[in-house]
PDB file of N, CA and C in Angstrom:
ATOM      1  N   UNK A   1      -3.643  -9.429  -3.702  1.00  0.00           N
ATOM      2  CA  UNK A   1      -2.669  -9.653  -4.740  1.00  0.00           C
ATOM      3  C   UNK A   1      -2.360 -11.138  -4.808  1.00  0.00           C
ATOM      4  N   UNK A   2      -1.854 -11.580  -6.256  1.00  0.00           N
ATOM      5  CA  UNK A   2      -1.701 -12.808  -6.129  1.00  0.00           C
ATOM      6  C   UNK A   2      -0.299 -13.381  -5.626  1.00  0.00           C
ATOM      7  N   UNK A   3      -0.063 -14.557  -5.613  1.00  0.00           N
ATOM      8  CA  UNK A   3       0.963 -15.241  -4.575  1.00  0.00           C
ATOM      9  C   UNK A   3       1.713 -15.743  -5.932  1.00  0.00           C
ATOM     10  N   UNK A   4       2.789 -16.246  -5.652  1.00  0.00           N
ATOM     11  CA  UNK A   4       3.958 -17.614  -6.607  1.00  0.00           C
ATOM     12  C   UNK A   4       4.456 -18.286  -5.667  1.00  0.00           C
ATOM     13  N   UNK A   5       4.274 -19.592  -6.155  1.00  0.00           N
ATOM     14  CA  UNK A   5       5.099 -20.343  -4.991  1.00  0.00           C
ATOM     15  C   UNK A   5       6.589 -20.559  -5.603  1.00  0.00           C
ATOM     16  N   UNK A   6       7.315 -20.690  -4.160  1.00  0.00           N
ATOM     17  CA  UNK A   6       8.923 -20.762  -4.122  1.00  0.00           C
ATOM     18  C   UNK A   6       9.391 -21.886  -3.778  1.00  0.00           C
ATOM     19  N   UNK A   7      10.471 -22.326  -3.785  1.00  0.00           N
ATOM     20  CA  UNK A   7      11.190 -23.261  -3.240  1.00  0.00           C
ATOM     21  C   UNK A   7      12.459 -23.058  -2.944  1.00  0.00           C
ATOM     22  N   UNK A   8      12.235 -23.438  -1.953  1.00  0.00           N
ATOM     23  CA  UNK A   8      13.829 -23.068  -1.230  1.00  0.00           C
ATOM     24  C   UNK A   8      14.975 -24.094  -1.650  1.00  0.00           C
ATOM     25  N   UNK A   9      16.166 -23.210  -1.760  1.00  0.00           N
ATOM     26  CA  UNK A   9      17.609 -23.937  -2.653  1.00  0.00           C
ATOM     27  C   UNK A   9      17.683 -24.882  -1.896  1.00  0.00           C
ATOM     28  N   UNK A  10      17.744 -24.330  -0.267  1.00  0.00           N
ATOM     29  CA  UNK A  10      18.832 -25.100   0.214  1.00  0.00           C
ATOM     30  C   UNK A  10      17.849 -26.469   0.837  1.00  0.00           C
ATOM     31  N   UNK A  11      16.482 -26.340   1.730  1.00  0.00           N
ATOM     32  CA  UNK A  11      15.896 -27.193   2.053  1.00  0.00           C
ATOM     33  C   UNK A  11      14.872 -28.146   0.667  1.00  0.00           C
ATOM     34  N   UNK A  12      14.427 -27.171   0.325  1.00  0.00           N
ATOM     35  CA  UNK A  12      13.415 -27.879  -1.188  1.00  0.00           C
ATOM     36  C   UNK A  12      12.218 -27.418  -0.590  1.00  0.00           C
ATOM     37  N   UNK A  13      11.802 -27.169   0.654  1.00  0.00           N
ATOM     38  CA  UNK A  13      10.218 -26.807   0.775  1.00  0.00           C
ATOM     39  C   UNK A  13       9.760 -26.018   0.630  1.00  0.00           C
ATOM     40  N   UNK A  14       8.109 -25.824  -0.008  1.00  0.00           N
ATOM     41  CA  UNK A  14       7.672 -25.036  -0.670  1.00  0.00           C
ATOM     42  C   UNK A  14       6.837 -23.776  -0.053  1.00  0.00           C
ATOM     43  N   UNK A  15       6.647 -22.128  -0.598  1.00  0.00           N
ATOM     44  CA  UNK A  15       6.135 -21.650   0.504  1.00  0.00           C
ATOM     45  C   UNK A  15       5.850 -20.597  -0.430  1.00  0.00           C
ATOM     46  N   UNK A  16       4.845 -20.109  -0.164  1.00  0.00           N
ATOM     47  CA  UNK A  16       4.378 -18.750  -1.245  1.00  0.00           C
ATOM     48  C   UNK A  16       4.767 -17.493  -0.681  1.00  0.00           C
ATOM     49  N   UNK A  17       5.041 -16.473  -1.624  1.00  0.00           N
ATOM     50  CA  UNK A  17       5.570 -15.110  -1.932  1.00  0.00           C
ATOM     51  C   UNK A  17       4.561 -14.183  -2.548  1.00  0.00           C
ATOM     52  N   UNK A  18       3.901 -13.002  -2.045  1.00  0.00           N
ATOM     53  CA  UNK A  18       3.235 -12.256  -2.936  1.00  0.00           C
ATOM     54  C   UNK A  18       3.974 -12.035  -4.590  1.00  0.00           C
ATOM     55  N   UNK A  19       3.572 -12.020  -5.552  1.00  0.00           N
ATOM     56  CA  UNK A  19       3.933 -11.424  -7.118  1.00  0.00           C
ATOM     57  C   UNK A  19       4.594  -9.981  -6.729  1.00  0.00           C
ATOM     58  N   UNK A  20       4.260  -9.157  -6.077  1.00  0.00           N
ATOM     59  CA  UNK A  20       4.422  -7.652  -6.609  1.00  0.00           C
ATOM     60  C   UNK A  20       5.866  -7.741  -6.068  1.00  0.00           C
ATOM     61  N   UNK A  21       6.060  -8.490  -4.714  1.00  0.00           N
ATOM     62  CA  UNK A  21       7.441  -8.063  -3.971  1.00  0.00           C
ATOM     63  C   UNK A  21       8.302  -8.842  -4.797  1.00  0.00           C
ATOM     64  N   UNK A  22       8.177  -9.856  -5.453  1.00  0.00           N
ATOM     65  CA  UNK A  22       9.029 -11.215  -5.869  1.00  0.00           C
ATOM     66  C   UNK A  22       9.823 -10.543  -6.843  1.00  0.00           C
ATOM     67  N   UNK A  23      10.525  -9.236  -6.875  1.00  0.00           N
ATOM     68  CA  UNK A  23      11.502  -8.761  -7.926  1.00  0.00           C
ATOM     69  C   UNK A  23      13.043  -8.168  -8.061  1.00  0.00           C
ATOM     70  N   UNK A  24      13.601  -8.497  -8.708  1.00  0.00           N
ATOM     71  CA  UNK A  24      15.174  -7.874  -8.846  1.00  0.00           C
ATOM     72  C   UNK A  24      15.196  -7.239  -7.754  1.00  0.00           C
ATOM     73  N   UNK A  25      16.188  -7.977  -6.596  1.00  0.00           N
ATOM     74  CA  UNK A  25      16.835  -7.338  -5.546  1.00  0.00           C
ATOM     75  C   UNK A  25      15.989  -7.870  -3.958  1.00  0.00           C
ATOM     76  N   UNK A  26      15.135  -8.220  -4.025  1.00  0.00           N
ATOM     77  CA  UNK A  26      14.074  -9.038  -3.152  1.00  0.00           C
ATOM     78  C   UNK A  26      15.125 -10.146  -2.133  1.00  0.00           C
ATOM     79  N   UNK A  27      14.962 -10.039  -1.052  1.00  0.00           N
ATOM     80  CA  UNK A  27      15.428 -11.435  -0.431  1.00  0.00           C
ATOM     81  C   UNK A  27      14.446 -11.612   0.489  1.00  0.00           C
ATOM     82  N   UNK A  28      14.289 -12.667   1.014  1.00  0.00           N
ATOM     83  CA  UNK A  28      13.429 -13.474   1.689  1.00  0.00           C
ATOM     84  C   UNK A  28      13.894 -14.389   2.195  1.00  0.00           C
ATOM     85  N   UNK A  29      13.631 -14.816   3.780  1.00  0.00           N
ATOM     86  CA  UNK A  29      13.904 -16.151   4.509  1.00  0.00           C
ATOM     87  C   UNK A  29      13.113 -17.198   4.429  1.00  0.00           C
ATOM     88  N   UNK A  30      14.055 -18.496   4.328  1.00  0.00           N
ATOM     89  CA  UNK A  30      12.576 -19.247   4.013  1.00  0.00           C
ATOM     90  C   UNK A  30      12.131 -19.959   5.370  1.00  0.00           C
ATOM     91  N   UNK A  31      10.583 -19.999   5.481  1.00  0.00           N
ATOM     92  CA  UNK A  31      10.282 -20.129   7.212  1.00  0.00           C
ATOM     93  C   UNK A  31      10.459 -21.214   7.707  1.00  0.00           C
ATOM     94  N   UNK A  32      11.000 -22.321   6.570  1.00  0.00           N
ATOM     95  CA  UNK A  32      11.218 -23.972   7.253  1.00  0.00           C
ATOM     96  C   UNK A  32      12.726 -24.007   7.669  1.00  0.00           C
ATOM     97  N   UNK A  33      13.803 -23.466   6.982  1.00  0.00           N
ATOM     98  CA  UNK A  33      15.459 -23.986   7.476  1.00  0.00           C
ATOM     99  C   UNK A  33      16.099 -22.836   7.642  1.00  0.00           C
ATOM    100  N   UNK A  34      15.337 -21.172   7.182  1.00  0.00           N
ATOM    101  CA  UNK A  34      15.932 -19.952   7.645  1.00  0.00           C
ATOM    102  C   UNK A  34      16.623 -19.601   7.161  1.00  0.00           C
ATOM    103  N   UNK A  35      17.484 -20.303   5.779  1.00  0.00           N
ATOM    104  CA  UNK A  35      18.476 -19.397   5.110  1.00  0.00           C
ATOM    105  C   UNK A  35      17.751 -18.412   4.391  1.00  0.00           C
ATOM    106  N   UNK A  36      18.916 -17.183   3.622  1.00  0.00           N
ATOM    107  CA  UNK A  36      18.102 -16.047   3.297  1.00  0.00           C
ATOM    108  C   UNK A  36      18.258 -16.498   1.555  1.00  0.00           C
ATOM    109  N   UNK A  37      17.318 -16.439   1.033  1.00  0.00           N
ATOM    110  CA  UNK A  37      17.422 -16.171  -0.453  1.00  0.00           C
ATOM    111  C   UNK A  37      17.502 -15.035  -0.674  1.00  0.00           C
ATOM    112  N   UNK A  38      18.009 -14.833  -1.758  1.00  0.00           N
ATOM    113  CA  UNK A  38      18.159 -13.212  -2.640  1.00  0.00           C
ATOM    114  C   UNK A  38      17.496 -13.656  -4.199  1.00  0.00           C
ATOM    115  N   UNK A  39      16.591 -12.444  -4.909  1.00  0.00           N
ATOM    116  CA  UNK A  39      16.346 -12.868  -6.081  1.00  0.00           C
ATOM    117  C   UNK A  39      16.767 -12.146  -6.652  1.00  0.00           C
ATOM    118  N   UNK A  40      17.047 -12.131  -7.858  1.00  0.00           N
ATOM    119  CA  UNK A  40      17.945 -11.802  -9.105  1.00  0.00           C
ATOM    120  C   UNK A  40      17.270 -12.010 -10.368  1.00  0.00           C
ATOM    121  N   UNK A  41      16.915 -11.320 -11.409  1.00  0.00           N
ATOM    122  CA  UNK A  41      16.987 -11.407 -12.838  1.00  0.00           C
ATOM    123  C   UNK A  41      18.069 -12.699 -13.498  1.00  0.00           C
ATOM    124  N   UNK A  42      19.350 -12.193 -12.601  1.00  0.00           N
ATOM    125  CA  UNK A  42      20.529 -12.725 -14.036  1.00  0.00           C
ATOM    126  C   UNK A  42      20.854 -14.195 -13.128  1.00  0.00           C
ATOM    127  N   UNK A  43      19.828 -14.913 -12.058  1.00  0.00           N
ATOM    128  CA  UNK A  43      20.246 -16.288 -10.797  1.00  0.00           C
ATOM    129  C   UNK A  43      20.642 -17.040 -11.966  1.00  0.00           C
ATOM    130  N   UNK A  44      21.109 -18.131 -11.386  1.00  0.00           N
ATOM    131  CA  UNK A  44      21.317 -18.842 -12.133  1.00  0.00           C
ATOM    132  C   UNK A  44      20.656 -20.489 -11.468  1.00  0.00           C
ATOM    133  N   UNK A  45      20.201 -20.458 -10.268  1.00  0.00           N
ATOM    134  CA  UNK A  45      19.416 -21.422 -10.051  1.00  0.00           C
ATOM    135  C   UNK A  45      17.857 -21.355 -10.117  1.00  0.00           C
ATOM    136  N   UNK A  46      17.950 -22.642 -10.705  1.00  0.00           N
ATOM    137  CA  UNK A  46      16.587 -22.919 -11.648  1.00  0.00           C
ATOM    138  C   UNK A  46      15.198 -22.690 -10.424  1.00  0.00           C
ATOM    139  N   UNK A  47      15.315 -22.965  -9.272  1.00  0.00           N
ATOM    140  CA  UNK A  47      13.774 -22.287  -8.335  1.00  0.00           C
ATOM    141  C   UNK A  47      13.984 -21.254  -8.396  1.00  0.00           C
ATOM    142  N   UNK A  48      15.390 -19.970  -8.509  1.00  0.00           N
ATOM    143  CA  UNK A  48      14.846 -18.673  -7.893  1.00  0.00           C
ATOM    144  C   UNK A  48      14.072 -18.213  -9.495  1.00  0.00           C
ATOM    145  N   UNK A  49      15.050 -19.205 -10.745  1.00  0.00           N
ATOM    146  CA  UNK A  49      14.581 -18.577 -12.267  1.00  0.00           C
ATOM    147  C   UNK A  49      12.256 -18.691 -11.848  1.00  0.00           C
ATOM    148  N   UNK A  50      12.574 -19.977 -12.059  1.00  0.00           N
ATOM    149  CA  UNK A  50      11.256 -19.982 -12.058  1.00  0.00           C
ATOM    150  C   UNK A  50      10.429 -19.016 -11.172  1.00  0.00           C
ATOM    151  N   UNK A  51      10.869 -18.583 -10.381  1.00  0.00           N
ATOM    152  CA  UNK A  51       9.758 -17.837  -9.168  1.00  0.00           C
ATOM    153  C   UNK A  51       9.898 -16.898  -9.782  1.00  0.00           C
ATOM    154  N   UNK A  52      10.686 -15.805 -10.346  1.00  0.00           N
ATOM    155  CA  UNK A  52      10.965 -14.775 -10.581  1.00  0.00           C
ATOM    156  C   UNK A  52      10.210 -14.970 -11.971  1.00  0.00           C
ATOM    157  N   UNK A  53      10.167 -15.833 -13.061  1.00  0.00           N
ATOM    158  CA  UNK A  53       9.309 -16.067 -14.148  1.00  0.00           C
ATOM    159  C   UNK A  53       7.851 -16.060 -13.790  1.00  0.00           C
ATOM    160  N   UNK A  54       7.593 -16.698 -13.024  1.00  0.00           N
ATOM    161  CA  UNK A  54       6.395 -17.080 -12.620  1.00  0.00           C
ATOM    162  C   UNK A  54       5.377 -15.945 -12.102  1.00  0.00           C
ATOM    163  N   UNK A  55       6.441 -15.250 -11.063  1.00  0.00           N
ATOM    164  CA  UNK A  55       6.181 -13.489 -10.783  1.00  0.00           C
ATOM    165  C   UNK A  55       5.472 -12.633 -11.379  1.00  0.00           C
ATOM    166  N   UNK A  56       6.741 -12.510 -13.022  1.00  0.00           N
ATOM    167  CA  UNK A  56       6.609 -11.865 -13.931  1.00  0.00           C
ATOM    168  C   UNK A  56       5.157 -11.689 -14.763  1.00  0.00           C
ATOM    169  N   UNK A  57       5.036 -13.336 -14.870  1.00  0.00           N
ATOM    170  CA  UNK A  57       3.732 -13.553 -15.545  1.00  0.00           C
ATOM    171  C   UNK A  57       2.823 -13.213 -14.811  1.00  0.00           C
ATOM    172  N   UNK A  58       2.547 -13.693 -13.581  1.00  0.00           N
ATOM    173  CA  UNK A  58       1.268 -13.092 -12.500  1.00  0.00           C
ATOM    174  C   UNK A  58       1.076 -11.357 -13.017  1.00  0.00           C
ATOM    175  N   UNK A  59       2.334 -10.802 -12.648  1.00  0.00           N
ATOM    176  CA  UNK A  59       2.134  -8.977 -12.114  1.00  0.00           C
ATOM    177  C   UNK A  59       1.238  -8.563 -13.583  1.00  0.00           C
ATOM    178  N   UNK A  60       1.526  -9.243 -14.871  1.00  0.00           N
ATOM    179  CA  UNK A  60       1.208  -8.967 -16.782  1.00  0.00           C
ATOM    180  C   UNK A  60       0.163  -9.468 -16.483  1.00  0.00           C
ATOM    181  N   UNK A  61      -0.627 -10.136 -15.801  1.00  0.00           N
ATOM    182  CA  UNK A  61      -1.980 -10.703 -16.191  1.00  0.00           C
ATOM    183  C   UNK A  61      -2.248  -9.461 -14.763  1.00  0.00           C
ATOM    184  N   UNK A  62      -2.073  -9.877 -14.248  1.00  0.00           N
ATOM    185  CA  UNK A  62      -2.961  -8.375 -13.050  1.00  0.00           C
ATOM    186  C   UNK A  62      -2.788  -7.089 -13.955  1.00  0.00           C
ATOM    187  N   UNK A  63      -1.679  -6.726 -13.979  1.00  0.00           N
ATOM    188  CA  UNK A  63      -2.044  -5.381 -14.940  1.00  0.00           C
ATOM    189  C   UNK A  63      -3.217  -5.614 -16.372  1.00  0.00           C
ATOM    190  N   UNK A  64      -3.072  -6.266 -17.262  1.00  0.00           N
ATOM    191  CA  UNK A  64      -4.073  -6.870 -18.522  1.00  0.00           C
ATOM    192  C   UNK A  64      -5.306  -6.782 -17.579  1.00  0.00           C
ATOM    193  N   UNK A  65      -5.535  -7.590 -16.304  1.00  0.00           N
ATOM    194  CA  UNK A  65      -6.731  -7.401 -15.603  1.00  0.00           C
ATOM    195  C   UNK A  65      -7.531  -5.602 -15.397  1.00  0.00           C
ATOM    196  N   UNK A  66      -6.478  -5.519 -14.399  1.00  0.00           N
ATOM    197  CA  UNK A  66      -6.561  -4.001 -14.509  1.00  0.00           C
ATOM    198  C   UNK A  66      -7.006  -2.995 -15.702  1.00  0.00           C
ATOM    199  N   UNK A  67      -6.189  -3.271 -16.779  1.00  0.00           N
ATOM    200  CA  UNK A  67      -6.676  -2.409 -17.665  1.00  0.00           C
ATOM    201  C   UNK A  67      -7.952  -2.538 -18.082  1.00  0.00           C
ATOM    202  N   UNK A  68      -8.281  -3.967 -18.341  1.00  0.00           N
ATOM    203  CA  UNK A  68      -9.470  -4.731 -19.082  1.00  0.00           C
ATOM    204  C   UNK A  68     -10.390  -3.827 -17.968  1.00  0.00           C
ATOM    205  N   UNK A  69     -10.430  -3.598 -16.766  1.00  0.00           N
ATOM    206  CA  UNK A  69     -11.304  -3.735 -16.179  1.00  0.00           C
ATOM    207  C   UNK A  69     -11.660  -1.475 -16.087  1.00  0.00           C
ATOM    208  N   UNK A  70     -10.629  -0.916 -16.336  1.00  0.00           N
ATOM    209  CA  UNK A  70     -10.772   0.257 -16.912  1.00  0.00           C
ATOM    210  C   UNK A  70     -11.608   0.854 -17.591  1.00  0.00           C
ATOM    211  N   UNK A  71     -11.607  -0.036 -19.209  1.00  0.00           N
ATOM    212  CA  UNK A  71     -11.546  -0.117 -20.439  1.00  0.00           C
ATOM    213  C   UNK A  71     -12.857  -0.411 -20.647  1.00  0.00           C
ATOM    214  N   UNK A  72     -13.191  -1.266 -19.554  1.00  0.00           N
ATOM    215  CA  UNK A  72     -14.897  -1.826 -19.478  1.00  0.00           C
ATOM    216  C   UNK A  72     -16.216  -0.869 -19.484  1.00  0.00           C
ATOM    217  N   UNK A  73     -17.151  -1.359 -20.330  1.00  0.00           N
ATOM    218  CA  UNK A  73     -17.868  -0.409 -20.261  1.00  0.00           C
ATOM    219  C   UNK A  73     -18.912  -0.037 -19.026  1.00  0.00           C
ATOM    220  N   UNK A  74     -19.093   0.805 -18.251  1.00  0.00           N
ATOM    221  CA  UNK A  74     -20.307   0.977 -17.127  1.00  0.00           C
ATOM    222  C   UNK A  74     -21.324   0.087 -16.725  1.00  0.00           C
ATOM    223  N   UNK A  75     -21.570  -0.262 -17.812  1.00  0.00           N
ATOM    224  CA  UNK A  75     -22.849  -1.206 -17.661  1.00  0.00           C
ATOM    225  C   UNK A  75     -23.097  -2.690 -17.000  1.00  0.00           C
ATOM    226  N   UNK A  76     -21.790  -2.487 -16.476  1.00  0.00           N
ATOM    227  CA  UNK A  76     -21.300  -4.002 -15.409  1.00  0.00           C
ATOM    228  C   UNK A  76     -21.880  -2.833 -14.496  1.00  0.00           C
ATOM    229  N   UNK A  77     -22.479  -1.936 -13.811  1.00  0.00           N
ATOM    230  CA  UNK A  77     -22.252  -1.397 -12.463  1.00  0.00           C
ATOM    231  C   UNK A  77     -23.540  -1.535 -11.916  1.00  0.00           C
ATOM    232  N   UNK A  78     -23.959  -2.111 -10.793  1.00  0.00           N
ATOM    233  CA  UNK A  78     -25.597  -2.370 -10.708  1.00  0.00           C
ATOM    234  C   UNK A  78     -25.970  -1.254 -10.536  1.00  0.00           C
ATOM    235  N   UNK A  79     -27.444  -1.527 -10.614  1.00  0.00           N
ATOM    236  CA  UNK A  79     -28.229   0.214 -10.932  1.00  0.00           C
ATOM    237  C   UNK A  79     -28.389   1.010 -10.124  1.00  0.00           C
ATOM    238  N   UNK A  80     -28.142   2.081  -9.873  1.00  0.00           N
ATOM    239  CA  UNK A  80     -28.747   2.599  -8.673  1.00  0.00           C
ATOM    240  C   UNK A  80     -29.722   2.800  -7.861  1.00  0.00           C
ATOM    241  N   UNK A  81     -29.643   2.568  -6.397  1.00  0.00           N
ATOM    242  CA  UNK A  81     -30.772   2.204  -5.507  1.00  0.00           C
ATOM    243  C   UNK A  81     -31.475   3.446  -5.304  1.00  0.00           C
ATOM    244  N   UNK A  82     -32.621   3.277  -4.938  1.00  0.00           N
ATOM    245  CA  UNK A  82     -33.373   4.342  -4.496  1.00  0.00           C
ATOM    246  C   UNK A  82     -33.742   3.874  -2.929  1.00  0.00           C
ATOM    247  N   UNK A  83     -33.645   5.367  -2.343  1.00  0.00           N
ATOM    248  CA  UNK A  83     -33.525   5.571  -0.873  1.00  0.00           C
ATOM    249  C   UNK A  83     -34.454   6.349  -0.434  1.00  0.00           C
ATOM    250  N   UNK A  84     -35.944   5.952  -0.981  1.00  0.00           N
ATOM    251  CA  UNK A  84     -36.808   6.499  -0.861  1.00  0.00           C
ATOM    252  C   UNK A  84     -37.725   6.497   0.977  1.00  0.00           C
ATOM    253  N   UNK A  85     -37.475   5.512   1.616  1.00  0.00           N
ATOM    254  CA  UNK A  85     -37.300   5.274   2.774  1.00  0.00           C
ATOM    255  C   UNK A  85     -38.564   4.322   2.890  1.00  0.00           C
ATOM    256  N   UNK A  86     -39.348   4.506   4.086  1.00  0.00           N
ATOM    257  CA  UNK A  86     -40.481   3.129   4.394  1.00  0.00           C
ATOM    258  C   UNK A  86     -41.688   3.933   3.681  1.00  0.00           C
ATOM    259  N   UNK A  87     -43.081   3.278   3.375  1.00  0.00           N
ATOM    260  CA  UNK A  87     -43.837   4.027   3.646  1.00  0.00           C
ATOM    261  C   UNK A  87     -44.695   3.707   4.483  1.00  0.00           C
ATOM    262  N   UNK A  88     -45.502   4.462   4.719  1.00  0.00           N
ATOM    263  CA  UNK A  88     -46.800   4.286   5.764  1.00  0.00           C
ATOM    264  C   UNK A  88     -47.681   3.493   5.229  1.00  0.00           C
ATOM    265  N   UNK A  89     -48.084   2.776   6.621  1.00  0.00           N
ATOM    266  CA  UNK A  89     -49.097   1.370   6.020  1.00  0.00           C
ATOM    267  C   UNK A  89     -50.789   2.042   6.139  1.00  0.00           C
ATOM    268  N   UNK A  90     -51.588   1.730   5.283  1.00  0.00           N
ATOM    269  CA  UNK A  90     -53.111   2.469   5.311  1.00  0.00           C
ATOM    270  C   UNK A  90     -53.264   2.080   6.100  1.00  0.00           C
ATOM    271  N   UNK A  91     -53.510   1.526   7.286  1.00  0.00           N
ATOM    272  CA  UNK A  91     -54.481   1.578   8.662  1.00  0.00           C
ATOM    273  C   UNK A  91     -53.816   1.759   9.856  1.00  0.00           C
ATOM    274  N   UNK A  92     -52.543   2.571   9.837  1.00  0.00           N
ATOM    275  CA  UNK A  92     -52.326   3.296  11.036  1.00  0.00           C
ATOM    276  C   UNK A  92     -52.413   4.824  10.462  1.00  0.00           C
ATOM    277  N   UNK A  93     -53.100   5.095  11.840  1.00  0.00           N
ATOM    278  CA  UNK A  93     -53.569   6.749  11.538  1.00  0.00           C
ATOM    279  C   UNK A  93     -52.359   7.565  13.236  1.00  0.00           C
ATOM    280  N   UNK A  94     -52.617   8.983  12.790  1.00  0.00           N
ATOM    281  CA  UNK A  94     -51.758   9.554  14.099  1.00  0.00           C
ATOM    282  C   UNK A  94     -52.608  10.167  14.447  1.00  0.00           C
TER     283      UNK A  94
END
């Protein structure tokens, strides 16, 4: 899955978050100064807005991926192998 990077309020350093978890109600420590963030829809500071935007957009292009890749026709699938096994070489006899 893909990542968003974050930034922490209180230190500023930067550190990535999977997309899927990064949503309404989410908190996370950040691993450089240890305070806890909480994310929110309605934050009102501009790193948790952006991460939570940024999120959003990732999870809409993975799903669009996903579907696209549904939707696709078979013919991406390589062909099937045959498992016909070794054969015998003409000049060994039993």
């Amino acid at each position: 899955m893909s990542s968003v990077q974050i930034q922490c309020t209180r230190c500023k350093s930067v550190f990535r978050d999977r997309a899927g978890r990064l949503q309404d109600g989410y908190s996370r420590q950040c691993p450089s100064c240890e305070v806890v963030l909480f994310f929110a829809e309605d934050s009102q500071h501009p790193f948790i807005k952006r991460a939570m935007r940024s999120a959003r957009q990732v999870r809409k292009e993975l799903r669009e991926a996903e579907a696209a890749r549904l939707l696709a026709p078979e013919t991406q699938a390589a062909p099937p192998r045959s498992f016909e096994g070794r054969k015998r070489s003409a000049g060994r006899s039993d």
